[in-house]
N, C-alpha and C. Protein backbone atom coordinates (compact mmCIF):
# COMPACT_ATOMS: atom_id res chain seq x y z
N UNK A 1 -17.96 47.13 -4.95
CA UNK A 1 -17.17 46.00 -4.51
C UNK A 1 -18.01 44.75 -4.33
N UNK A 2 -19.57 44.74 -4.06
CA UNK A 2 -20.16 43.70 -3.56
C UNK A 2 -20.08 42.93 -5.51
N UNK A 3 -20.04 43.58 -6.21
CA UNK A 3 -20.20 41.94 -7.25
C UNK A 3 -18.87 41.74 -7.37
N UNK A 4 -17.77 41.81 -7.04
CA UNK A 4 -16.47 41.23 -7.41
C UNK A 4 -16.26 40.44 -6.71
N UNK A 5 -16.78 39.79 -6.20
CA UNK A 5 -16.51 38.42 -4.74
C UNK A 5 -16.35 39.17 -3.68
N UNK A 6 -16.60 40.15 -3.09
CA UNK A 6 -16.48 41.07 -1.91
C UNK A 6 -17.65 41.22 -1.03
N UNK A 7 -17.63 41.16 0.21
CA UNK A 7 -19.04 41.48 0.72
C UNK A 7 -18.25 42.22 1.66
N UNK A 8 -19.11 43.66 1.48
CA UNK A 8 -18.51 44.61 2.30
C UNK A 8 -18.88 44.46 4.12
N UNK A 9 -18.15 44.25 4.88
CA UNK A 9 -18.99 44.14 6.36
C UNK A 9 -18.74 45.68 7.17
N UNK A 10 -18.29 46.54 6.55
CA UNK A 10 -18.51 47.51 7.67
C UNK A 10 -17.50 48.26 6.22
N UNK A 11 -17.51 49.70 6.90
CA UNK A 11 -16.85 50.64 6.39
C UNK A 11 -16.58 52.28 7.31
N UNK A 12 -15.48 52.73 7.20
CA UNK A 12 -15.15 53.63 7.89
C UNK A 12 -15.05 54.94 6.62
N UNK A 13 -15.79 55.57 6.53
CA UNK A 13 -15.88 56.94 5.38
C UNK A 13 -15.00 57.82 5.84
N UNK A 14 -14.58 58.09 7.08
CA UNK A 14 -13.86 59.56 7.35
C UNK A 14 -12.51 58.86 7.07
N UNK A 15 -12.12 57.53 7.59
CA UNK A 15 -10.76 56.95 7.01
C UNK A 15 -10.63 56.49 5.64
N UNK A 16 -11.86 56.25 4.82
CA UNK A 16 -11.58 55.73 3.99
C UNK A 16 -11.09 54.02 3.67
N UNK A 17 -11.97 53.50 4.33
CA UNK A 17 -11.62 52.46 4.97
C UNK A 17 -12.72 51.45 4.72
N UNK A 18 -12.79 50.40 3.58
CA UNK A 18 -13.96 49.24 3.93
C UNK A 18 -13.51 48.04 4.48
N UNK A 19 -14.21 47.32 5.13
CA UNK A 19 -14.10 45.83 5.89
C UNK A 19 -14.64 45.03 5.10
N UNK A 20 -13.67 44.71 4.43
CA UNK A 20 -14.27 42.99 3.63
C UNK A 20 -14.21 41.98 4.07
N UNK A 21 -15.38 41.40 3.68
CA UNK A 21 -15.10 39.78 3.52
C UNK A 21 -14.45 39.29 1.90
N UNK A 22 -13.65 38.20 1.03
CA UNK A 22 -13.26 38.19 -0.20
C UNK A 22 -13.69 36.82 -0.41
N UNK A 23 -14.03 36.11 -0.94
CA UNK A 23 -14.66 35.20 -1.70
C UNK A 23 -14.26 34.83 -2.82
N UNK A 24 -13.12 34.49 -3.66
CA UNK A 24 -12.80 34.55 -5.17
C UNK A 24 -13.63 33.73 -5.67
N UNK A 25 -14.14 34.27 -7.06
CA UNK A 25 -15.48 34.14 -7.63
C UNK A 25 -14.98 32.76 -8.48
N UNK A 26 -16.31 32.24 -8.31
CA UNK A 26 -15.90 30.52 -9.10
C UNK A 26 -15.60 29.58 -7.97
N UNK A 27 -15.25 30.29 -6.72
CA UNK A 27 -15.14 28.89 -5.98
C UNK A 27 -16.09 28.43 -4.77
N UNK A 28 -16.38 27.79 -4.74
CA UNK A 28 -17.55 27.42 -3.61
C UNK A 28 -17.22 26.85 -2.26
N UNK A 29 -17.24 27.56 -1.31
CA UNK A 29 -16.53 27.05 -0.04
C UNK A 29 -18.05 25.92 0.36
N UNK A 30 -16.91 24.65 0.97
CA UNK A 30 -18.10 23.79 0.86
C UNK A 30 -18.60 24.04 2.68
N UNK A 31 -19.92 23.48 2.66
CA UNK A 31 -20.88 24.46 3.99
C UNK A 31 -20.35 22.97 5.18
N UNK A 32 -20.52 23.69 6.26
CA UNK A 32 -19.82 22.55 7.60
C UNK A 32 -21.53 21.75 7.41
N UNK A 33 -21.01 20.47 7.91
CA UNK A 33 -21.62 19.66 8.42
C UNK A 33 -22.43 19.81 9.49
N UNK A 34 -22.98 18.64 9.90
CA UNK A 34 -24.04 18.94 11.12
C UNK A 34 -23.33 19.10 12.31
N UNK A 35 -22.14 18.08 12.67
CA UNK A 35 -21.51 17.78 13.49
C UNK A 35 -20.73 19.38 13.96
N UNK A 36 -20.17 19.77 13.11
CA UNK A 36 -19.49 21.00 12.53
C UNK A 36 -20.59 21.98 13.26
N UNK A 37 -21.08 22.21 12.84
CA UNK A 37 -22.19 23.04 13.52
C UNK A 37 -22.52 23.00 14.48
N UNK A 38 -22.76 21.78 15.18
CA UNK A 38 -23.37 21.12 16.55
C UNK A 38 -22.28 21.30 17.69
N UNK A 39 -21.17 21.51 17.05
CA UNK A 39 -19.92 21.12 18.04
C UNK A 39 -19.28 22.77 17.70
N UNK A 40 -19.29 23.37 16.87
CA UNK A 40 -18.87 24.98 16.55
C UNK A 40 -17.49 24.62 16.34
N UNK A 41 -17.19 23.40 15.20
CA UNK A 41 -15.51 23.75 14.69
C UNK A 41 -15.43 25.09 14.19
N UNK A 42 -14.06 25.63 14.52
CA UNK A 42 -13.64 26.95 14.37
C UNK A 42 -12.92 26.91 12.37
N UNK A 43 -14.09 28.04 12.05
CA UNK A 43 -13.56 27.93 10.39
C UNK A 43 -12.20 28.97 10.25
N UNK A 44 -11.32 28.72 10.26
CA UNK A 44 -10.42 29.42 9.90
C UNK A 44 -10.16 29.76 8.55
N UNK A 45 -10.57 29.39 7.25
CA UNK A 45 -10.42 30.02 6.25
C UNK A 45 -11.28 30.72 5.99
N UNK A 46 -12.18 31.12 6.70
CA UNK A 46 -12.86 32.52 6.55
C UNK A 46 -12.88 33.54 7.39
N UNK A 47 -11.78 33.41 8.32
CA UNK A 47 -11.34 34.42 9.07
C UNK A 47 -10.43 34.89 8.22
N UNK A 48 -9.34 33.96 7.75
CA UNK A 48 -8.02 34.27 6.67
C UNK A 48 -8.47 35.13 5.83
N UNK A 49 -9.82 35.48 5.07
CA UNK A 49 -10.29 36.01 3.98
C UNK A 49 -11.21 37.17 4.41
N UNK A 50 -10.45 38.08 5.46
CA UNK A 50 -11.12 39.15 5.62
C UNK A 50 -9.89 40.39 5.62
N UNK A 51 -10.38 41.30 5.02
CA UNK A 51 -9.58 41.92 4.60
C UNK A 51 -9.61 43.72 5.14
N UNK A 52 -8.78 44.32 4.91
CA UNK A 52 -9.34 45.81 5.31
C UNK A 52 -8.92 46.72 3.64
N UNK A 53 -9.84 47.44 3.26
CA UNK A 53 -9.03 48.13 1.55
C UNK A 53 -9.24 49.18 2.19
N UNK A 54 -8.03 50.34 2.02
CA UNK A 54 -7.96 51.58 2.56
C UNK A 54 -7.88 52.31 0.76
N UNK A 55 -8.72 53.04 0.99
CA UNK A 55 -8.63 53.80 0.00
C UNK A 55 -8.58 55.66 -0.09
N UNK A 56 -7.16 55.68 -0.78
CA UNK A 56 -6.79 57.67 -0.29
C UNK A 56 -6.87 58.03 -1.81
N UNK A 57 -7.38 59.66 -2.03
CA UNK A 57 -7.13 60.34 -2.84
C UNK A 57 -6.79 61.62 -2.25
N UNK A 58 -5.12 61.79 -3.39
CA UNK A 58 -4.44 62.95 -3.37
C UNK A 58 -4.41 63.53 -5.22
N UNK A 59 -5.25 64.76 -5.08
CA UNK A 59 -5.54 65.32 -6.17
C UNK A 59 -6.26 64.25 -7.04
N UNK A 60 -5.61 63.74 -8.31
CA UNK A 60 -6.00 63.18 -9.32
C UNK A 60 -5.48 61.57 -9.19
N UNK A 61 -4.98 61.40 -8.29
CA UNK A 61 -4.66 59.55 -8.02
C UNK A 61 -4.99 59.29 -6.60
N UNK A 62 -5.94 58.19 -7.03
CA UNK A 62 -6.63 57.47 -5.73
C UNK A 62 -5.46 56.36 -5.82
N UNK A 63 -5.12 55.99 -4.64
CA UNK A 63 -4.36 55.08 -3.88
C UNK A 63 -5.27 53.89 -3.13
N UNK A 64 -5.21 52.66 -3.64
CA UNK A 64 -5.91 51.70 -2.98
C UNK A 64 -4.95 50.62 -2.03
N UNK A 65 -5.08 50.14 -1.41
CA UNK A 65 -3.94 49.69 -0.03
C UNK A 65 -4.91 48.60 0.12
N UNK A 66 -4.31 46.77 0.12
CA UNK A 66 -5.29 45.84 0.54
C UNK A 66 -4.45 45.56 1.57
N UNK A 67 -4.73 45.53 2.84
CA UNK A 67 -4.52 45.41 4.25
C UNK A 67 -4.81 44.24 4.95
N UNK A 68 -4.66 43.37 5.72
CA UNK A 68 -4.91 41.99 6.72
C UNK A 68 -5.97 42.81 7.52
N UNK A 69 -6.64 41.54 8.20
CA UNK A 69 -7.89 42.45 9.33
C UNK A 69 -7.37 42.94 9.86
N UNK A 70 -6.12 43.04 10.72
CA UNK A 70 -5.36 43.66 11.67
C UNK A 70 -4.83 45.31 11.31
N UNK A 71 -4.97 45.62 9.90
CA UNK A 71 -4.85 46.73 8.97
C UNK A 71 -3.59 46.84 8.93
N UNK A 72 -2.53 45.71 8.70
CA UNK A 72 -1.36 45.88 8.40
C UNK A 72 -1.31 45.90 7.30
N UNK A 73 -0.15 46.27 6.45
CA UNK A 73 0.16 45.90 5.13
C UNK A 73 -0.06 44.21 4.72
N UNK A 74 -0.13 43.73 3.75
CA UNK A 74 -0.34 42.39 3.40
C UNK A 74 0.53 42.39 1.95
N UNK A 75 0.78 41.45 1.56
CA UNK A 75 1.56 41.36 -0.31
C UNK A 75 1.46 39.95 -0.53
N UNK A 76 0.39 39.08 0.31
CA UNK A 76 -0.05 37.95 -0.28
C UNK A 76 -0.35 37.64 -1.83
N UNK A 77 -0.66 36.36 -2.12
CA UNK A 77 -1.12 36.18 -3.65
C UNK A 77 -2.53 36.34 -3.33
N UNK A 78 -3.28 36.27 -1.92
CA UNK A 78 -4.54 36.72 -2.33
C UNK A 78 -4.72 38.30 -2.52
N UNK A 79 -4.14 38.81 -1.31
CA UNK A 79 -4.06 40.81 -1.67
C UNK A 79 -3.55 40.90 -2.42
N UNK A 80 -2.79 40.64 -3.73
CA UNK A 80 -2.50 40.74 -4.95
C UNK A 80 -3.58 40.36 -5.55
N UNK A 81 -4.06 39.38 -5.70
CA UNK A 81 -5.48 39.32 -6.62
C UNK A 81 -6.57 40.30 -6.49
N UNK A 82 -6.69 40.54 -5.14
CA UNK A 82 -7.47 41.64 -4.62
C UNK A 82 -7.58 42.44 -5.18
N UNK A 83 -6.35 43.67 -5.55
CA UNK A 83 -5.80 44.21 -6.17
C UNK A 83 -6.06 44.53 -7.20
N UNK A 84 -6.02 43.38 -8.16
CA UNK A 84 -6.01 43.09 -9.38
C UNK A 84 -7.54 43.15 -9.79
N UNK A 85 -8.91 42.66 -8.65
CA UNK A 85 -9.88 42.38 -9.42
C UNK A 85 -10.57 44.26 -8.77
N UNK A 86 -9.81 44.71 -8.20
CA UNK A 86 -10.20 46.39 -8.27
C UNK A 86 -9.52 47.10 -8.63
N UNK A 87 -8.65 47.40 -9.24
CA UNK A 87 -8.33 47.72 -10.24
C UNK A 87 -8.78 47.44 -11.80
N UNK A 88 -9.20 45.98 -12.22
CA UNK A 88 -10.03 45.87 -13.31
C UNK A 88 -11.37 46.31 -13.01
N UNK A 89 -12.22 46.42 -12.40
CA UNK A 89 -13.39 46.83 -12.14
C UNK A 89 -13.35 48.57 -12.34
N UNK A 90 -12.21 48.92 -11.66
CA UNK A 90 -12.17 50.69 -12.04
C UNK A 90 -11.58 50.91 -13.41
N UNK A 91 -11.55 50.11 -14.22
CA UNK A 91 -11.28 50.63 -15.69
C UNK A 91 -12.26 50.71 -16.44
């Protein structure tokens, strides 16, 4: 997962469970300022872009689930892309 724009921050093996961060590749989040820094504005689009992927296998089909941090279900256009760029990576 780490070269698909993913940086894994934690993972749970007995659940099956990694903690992402998602990053879509090509875009460059631009870095805070001094002020920004000095004063600790709160970044909210990189809280938005953390994700939970639950991943189950029963017999011969693994089931992948992209989840909100909260580990709810999600069906955003970003957990759809999500989706999409693991699933192309497992082909």
């Amino acid at each position: 997962m780490d070269r698909s724009g993913f940086t894994v921050e934690d993972r749970d093996r007995k659940q099956g469970i990694y903690f992402v961060r998602y990053v879509p590749v090509g875009t460059d989040a631009p870095q805070p300022g001094f002020f920004a820094k000095l004063f600790g504005t709160a970044d909210k689009a990189s809280e938005a872009l953390k994700y939970q992927i639950a991943v189950r296998t029963t017999g011969t089909t693994t089931l992948i689930s992209v989840l909100d941090n909260k580990g709810s279900a999600t069906n955003t256009e970003t957990a759809q892309r999500i989706a999409k760029v693991i699933a192309d990576d497992l082909k």
